[in-house]
Protein backbone atom coordinates (compact mmCIF):
# COMPACT_ATOMS: atom_id res chain seq x y z
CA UNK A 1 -33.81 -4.35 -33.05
CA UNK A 2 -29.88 -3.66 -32.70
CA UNK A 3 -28.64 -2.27 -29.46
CA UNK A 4 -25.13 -0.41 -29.86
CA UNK A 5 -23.44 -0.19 -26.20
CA UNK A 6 -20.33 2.10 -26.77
CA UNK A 7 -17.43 2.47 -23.45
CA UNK A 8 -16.12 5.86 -23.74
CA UNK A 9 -12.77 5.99 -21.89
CA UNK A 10 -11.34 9.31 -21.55
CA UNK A 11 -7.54 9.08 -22.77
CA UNK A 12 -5.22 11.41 -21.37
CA UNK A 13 -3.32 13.13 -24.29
CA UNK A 14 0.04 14.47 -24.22
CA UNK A 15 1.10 18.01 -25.29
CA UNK A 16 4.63 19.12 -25.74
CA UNK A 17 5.18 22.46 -23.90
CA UNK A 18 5.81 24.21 -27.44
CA UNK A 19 3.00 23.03 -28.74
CA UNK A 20 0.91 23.88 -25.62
CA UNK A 21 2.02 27.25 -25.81
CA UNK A 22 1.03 27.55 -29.52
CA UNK A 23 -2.26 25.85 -28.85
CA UNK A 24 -3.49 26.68 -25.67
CA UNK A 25 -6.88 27.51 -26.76
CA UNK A 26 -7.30 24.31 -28.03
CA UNK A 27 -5.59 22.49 -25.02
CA UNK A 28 -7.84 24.12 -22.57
CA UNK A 29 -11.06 22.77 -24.92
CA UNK A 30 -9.42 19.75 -24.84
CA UNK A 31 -9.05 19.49 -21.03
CA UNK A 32 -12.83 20.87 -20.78
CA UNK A 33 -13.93 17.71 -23.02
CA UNK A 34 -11.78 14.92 -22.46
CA UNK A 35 -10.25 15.24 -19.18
CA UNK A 36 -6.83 16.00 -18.01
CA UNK A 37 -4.16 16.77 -20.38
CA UNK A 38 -0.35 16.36 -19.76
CA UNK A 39 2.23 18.39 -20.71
CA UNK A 40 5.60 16.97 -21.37
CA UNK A 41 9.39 18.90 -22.12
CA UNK A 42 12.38 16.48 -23.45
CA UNK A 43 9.33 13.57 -22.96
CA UNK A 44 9.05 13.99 -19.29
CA UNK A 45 5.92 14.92 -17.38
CA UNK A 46 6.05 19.08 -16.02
CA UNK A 47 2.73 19.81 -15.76
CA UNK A 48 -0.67 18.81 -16.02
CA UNK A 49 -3.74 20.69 -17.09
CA UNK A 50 -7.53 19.58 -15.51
CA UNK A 51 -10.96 21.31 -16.20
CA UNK A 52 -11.94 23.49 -13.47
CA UNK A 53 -14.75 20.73 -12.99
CA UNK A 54 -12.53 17.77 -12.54
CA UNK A 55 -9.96 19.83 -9.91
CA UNK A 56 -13.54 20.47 -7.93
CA UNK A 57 -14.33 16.87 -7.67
CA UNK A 58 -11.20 15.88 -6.98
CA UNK A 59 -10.27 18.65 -4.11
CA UNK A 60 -13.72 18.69 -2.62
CA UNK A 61 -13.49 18.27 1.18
CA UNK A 62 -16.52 15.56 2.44
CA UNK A 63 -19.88 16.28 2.09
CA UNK A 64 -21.77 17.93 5.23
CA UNK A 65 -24.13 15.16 5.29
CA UNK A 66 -21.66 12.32 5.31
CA UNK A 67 -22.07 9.59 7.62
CA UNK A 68 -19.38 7.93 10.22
CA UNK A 69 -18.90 3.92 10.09
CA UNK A 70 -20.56 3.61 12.97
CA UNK A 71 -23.63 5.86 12.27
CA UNK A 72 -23.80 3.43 8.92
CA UNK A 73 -23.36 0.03 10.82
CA UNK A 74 -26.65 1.56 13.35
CA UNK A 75 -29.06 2.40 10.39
CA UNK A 76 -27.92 -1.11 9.10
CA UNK A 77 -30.85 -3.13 7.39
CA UNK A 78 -29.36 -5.78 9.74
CA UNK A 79 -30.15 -4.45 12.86
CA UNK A 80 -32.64 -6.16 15.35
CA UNK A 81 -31.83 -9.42 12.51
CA UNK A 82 -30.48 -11.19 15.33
CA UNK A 83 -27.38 -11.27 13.76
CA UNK A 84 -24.19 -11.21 16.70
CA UNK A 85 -21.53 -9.39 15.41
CA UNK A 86 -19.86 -8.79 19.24
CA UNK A 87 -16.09 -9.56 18.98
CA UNK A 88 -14.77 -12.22 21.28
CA UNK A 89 -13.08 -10.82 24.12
CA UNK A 90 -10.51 -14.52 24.34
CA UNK A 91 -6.88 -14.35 23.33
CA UNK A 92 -7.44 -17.53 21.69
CA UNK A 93 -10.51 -19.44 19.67
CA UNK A 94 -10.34 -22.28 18.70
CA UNK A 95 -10.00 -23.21 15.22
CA UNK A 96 -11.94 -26.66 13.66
CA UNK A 97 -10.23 -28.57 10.95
């Protein structure tokens, strides 16, 4: 038995504005599948077209349900381990060579 494992990177393509204007159809398909799609004039970077999908991921404010650092250092597996994690109140520790 052969098992293929194939990496699919998407690859940000380039679209000159001209060509984005004849082929916008295409470019938006393109955006859908891929991922985002740049749009160049002269060969610099003016704009930059994302799936409605990706922008939503991207721009999504936190989840409701998200958890502080301290909320997920208390529901720790570690806690009641015995494990002292109090910070040293000194100036100065020594240090052992």
């Amino acid at each position: 038995m052969t098992i293929v494992v194939i990496f699919w990177e998407a690859v940000m393509g380039t679209w000159a504005v001209a060509k984005a204007k004849a082929q916008f159809s295409e470019l938006i398909e393109v955006a859908r599948v891929q991922g985002a799609q740049e749009i160049t004039r002269n060969g610099k970077l003016v704009g930059l077209l994302v799936s409605p999908e990706d922008w939503k991921k991207k721009n999504q404010p936190p989840a409701q349900n998200s958890r502080t650092m301290s909320e997920f250092f208390k529901n720790s597996p570690l806690v009641g381990s015995g494990l002292d994690l109090r910070r040293s109140k000194s100036k100065t520790r020594k240090i052992e060579l």
